[in-house]
PDB file of N, CA and C in Angstrom:
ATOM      1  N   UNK A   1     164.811 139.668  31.839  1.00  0.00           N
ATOM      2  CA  UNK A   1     165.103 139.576  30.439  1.00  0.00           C
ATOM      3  C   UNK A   1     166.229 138.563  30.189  1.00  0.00           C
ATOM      4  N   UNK A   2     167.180 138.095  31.193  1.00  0.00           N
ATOM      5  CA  UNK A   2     168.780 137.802  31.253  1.00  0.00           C
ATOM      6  C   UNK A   2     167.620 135.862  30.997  1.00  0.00           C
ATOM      7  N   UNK A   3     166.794 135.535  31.591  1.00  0.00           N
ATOM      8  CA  UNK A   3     166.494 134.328  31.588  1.00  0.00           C
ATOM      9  C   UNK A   3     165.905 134.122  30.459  1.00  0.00           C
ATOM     10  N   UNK A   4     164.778 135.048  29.967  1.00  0.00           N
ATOM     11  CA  UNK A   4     164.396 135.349  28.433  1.00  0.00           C
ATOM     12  C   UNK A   4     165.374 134.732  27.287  1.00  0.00           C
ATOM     13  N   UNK A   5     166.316 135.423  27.357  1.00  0.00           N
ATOM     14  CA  UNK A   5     167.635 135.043  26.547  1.00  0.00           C
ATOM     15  C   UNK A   5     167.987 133.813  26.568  1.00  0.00           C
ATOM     16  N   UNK A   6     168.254 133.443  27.920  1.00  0.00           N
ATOM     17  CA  UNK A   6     168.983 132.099  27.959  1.00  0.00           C
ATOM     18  C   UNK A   6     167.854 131.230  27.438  1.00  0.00           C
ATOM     19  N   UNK A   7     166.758 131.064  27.972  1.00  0.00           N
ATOM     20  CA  UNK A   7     165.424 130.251  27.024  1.00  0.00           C
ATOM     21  C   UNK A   7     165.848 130.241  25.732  1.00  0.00           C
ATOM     22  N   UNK A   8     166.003 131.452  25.106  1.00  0.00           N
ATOM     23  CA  UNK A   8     165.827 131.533  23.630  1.00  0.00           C
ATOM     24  C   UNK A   8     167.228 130.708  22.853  1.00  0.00           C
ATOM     25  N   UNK A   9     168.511 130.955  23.562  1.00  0.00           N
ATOM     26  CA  UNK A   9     169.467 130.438  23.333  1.00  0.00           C
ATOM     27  C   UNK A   9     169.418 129.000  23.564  1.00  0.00           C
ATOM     28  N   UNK A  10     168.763 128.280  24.497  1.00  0.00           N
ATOM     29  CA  UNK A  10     168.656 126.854  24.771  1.00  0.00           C
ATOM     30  C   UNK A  10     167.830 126.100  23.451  1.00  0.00           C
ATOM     31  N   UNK A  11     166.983 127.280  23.226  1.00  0.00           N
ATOM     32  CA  UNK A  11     165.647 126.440  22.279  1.00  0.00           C
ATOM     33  C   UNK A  11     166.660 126.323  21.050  1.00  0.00           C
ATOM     34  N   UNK A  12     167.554 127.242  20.602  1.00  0.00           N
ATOM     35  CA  UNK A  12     168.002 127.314  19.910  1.00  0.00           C
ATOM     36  C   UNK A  12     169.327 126.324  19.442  1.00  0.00           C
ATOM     37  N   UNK A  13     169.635 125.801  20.748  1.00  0.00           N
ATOM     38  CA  UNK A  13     170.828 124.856  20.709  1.00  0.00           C
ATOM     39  C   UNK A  13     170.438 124.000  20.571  1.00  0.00           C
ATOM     40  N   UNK A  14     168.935 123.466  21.034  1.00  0.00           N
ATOM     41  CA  UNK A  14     168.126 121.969  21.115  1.00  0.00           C
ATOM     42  C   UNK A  14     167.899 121.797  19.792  1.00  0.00           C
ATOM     43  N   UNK A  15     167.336 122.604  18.772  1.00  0.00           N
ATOM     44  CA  UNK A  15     166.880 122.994  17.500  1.00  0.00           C
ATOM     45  C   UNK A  15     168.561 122.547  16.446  1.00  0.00           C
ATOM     46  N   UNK A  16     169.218 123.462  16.875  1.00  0.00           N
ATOM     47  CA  UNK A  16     170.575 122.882  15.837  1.00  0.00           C
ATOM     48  C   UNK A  16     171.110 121.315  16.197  1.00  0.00           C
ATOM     49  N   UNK A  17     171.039 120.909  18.003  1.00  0.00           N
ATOM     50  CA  UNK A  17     171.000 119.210  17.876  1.00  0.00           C
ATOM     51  C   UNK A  17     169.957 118.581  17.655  1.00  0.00           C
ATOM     52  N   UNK A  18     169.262 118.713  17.120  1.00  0.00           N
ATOM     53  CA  UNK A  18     168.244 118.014  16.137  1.00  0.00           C
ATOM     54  C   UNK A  18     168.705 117.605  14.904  1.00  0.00           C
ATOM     55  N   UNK A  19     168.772 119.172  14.054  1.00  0.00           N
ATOM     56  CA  UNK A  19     169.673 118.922  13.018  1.00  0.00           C
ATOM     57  C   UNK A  19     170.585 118.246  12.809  1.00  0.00           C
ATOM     58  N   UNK A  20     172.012 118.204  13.809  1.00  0.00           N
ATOM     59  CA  UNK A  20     173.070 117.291  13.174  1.00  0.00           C
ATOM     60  C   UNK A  20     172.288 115.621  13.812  1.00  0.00           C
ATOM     61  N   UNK A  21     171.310 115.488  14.400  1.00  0.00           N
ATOM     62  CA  UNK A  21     170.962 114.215  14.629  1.00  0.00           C
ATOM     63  C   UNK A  21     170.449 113.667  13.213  1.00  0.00           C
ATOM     64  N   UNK A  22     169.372 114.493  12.871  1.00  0.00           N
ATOM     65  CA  UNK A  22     169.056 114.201  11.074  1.00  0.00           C
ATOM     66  C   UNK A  22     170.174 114.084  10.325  1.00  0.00           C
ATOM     67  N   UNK A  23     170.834 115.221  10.100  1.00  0.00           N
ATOM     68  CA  UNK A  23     171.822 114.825   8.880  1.00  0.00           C
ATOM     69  C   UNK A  23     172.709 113.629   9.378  1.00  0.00           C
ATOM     70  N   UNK A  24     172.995 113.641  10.667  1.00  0.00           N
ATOM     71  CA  UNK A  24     173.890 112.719  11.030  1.00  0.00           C
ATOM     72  C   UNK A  24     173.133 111.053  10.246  1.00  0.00           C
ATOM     73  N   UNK A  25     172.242 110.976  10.464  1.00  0.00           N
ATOM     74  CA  UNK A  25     171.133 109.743  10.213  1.00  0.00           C
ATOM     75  C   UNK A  25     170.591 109.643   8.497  1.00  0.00           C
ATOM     76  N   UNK A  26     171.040 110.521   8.069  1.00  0.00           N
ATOM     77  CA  UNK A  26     171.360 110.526   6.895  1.00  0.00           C
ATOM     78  C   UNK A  26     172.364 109.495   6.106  1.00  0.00           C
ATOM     79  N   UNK A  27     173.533 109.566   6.977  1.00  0.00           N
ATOM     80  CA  UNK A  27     174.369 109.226   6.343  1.00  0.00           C
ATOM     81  C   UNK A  27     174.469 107.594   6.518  1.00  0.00           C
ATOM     82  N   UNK A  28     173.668 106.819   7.385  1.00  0.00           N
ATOM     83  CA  UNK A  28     173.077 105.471   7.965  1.00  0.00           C
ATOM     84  C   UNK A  28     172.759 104.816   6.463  1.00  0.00           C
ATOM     85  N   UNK A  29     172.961 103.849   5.870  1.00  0.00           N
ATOM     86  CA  UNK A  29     172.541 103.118   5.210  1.00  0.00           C
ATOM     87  C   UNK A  29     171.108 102.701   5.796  1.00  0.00           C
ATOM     88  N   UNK A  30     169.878 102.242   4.948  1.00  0.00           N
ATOM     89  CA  UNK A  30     168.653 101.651   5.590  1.00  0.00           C
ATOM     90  C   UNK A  30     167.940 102.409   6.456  1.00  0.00           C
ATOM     91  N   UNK A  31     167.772 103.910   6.845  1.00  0.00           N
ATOM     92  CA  UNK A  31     167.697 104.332   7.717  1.00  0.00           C
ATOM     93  C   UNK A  31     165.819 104.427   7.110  1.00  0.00           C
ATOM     94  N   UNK A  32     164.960 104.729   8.312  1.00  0.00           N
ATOM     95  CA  UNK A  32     163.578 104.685   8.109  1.00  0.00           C
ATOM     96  C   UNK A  32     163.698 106.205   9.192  1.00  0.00           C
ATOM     97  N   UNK A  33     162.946 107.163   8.156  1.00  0.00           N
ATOM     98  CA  UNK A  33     161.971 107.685   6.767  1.00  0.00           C
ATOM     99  C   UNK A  33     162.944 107.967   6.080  1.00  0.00           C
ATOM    100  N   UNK A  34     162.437 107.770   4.859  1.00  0.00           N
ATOM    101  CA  UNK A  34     163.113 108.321   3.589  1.00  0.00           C
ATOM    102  C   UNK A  34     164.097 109.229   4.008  1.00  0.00           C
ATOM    103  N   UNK A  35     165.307 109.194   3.048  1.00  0.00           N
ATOM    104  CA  UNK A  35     166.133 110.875   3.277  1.00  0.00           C
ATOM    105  C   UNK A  35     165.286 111.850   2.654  1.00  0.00           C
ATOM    106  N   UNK A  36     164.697 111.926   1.917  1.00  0.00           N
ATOM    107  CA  UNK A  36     163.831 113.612   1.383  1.00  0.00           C
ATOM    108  C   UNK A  36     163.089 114.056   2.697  1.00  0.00           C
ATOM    109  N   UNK A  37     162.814 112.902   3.726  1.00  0.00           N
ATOM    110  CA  UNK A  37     161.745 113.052   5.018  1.00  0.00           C
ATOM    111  C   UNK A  37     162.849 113.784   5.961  1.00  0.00           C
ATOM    112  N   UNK A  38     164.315 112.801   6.166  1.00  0.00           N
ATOM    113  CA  UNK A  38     165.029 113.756   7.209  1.00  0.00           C
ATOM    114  C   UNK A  38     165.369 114.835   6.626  1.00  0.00           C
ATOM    115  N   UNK A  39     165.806 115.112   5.052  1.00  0.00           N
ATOM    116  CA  UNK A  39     166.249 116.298   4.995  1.00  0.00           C
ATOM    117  C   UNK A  39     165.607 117.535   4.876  1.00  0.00           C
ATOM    118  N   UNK A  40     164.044 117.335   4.523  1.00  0.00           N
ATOM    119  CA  UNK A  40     163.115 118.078   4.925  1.00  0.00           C
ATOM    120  C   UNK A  40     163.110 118.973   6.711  1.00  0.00           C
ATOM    121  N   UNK A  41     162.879 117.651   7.447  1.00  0.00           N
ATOM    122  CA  UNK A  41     163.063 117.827   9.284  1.00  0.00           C
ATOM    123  C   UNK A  41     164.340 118.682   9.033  1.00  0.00           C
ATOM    124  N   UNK A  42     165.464 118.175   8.873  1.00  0.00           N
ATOM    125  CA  UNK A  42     167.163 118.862   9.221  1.00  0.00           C
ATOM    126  C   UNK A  42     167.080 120.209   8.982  1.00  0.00           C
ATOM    127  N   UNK A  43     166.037 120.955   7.808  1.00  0.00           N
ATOM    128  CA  UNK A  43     166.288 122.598   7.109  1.00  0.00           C
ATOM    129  C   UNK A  43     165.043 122.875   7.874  1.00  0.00           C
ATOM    130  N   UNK A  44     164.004 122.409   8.292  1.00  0.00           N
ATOM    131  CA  UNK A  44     162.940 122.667   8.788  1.00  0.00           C
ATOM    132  C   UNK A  44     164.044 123.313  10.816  1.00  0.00           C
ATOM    133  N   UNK A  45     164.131 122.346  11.142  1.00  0.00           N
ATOM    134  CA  UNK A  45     164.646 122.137  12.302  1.00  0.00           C
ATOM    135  C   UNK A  45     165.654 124.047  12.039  1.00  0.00           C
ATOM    136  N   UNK A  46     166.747 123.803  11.621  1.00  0.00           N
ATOM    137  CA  UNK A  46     167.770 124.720  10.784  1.00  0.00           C
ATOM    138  C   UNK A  46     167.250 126.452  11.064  1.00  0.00           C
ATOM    139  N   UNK A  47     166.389 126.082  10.193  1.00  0.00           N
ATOM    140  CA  UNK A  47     165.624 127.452  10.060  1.00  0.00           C
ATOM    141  C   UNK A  47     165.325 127.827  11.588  1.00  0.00           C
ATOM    142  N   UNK A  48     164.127 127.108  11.958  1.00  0.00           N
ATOM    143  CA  UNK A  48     163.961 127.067  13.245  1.00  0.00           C
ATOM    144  C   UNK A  48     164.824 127.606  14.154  1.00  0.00           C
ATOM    145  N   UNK A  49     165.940 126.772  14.291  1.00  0.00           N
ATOM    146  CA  UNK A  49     167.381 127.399  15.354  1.00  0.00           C
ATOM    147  C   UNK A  49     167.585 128.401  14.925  1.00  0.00           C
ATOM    148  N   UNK A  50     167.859 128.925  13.810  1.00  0.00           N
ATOM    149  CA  UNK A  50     168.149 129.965  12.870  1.00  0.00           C
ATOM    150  C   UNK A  50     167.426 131.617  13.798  1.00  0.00           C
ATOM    151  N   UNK A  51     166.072 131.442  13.401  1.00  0.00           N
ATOM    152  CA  UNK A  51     165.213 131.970  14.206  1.00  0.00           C
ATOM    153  C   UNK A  51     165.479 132.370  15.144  1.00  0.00           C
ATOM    154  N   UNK A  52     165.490 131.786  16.054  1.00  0.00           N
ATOM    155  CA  UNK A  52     165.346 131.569  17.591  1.00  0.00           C
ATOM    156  C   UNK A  52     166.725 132.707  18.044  1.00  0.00           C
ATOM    157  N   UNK A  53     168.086 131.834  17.185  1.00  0.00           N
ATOM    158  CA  UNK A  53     169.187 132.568  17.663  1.00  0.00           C
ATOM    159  C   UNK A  53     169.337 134.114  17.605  1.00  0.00           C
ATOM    160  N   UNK A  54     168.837 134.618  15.926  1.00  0.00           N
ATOM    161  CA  UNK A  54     168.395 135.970  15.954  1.00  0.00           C
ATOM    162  C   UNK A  54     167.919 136.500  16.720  1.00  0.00           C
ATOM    163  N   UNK A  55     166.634 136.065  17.165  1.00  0.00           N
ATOM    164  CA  UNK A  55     166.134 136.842  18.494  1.00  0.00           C
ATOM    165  C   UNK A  55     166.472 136.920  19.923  1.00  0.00           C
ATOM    166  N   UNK A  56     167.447 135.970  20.074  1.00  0.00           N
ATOM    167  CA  UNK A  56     167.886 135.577  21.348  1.00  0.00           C
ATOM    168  C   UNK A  56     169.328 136.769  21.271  1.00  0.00           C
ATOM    169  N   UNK A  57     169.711 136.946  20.348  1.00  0.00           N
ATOM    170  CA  UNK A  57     171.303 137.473  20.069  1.00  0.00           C
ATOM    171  C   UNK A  57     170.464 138.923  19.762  1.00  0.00           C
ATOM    172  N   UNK A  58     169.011 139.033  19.222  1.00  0.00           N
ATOM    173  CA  UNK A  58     168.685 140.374  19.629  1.00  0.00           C
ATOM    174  C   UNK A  58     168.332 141.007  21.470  1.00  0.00           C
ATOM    175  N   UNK A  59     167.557 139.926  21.737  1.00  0.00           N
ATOM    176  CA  UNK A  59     167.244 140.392  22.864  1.00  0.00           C
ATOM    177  C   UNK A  59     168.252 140.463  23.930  1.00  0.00           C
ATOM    178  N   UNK A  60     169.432 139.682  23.690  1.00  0.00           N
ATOM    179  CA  UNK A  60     170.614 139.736  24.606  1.00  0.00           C
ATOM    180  C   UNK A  60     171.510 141.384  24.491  1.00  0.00           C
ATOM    181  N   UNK A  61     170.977 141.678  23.452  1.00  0.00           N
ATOM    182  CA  UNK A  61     171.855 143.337  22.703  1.00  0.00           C
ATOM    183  C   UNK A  61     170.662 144.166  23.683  1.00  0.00           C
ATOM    184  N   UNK A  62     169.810 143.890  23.872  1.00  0.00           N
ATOM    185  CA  UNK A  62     169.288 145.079  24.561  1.00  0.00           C
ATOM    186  C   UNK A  62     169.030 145.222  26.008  1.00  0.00           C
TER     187      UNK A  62
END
C-alpha cells in the first residue's frame, strides 16, 4: 500500500508542475496557444493534482 501512496503522491506532484509550467507561460509575452488554452490546461491540470492528492493523503491515513 506504502508504494500505492507514493505513486499517487508523485502523480500528484507531476500534475501541480505542470500547472506552475502553464501559468508560469502565461505570463510570456507571444506565447503559442492562446492564454484561454493554457489557462484552461493550468485548472484542468489543478484539479487533476487536486484529486490525486486527496486520495493519496487518503490512502496514506489508512
Amino acid at each position: 500500500m506504502k508504494s500505492m501512496t507514493t505513486i499517487l503522491f508523485l502523480i500528484s506532484f507531476l500534475f501541480f508542475w505542470g500547472t506552475v509550467r502553464y501559468l508560469l507561460a502565461l505570463k510570456r509575452p507571444g506565447v503559442f496557444p492562446p492564454k484561454q488554452v493554457l489557462k484552461k490546461r493550468a485548472t484542468a491540470l489543478a484539479g487533476g493534482g487536486g484529486v490525486f492528492l486527496v486520495v493519496a493523503i487518503l490512502f496514506s491515513n489508512f
